[in-house]
Protein backbone atom coordinates (compact mmCIF):
# COMPACT_ATOMS: atom_id res chain seq x y z
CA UNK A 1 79.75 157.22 117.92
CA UNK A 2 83.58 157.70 118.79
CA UNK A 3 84.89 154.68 120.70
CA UNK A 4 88.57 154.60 122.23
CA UNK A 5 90.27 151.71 123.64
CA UNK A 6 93.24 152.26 126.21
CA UNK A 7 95.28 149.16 126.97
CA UNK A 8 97.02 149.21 130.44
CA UNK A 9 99.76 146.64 132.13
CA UNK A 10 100.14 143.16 130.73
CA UNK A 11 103.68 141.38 129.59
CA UNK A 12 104.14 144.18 126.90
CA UNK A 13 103.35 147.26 129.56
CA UNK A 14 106.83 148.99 128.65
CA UNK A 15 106.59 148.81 125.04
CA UNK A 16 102.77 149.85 124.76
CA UNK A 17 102.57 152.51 127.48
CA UNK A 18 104.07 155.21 124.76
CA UNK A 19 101.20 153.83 122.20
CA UNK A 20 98.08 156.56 121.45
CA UNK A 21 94.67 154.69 122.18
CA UNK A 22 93.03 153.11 119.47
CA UNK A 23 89.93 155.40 117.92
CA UNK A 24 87.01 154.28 115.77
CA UNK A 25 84.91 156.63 114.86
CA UNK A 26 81.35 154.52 113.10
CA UNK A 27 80.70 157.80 111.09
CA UNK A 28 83.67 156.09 109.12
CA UNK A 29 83.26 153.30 108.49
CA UNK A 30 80.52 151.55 106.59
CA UNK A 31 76.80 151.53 107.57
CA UNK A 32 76.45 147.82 108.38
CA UNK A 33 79.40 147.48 110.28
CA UNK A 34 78.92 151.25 112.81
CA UNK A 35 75.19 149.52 113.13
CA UNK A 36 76.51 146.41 114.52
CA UNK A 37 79.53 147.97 116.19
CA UNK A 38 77.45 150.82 117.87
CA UNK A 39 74.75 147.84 118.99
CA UNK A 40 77.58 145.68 119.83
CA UNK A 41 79.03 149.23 122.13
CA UNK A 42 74.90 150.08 123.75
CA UNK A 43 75.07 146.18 124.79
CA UNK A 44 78.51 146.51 126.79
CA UNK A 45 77.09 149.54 128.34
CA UNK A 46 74.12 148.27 129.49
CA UNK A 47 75.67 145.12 130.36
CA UNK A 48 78.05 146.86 132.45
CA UNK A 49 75.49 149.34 134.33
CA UNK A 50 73.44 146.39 135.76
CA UNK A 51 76.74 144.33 136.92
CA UNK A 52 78.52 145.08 140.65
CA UNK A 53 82.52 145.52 140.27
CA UNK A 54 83.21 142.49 137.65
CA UNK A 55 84.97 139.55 139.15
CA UNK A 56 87.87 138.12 137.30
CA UNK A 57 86.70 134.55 136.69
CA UNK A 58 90.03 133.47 136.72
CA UNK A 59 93.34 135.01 137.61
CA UNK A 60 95.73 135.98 134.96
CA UNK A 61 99.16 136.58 135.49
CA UNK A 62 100.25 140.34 134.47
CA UNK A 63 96.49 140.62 132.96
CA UNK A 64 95.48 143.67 130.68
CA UNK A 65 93.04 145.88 131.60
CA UNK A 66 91.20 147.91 128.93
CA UNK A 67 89.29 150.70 129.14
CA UNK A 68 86.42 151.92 126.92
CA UNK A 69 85.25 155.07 125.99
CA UNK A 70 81.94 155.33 123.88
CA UNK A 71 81.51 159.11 122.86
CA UNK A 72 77.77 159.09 121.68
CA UNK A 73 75.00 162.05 121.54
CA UNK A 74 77.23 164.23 123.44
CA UNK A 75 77.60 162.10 126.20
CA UNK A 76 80.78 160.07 127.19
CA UNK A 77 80.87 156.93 129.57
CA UNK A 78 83.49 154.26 130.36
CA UNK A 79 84.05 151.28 131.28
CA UNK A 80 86.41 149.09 132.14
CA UNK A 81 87.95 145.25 132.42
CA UNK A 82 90.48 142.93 132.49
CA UNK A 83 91.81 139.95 131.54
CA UNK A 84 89.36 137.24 133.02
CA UNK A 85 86.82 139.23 133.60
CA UNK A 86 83.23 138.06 133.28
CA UNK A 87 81.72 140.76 130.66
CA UNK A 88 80.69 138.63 127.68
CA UNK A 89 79.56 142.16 125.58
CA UNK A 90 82.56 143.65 126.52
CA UNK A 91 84.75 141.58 125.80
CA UNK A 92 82.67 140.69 122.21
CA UNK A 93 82.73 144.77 121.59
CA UNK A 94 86.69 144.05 121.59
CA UNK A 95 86.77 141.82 119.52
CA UNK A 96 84.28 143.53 116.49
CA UNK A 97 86.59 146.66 117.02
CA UNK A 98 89.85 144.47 116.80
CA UNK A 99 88.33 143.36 112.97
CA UNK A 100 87.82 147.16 111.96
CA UNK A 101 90.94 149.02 113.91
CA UNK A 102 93.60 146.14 113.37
């Protein structure tokens, strides 16, 4: 599974808009962690699928907005959020890619 984060907008906007996305590709990593990280990926895209448009829950001034790519089996989807959204797997899939990619 190939899974690429874009960052958009937010305070830092000028300085990151040059940046590449970050990558992770599970076939690198260990075989605990791409089980849990691919899991942790199949969760935020099911979790996303059954949701309308998310909501934010609360506004956030000059809020980031991340989108996902999960490359898996051939087949590519996306989705996307921002800051305050409600989309607890998302925003958990962030955070287990932050601890392998950062």
């Amino acid at each position: 599974m190939r899974i690429t984060i874009t960052r958009i907008g937010g305070f830092a906007a000028t300085v990151t808009a040059g940046l590449p996305p970050t990558v992770v590709d599970t076939d690198d990593l260990p075989a605990d962690t791409a089980t849990v990280l691919a899991d942790a990926a199949r969760d935020a895209l099911t979790e996303d699928g059954r949701r309308p448009a998310a909501r934010p829950t609360r506004r956030v001034p000059d809020a980031v907005t991340y989108r996902v790519e999960v490359g898996d089996a051939g087949r590519t989807r996306e989705m996307s959020h921002a800051d305050g959204d409600d989309a607890p797997a998302f925003w958990r899939l962030l955070d287990l890619l932050g601890g392998v990619s950062g």
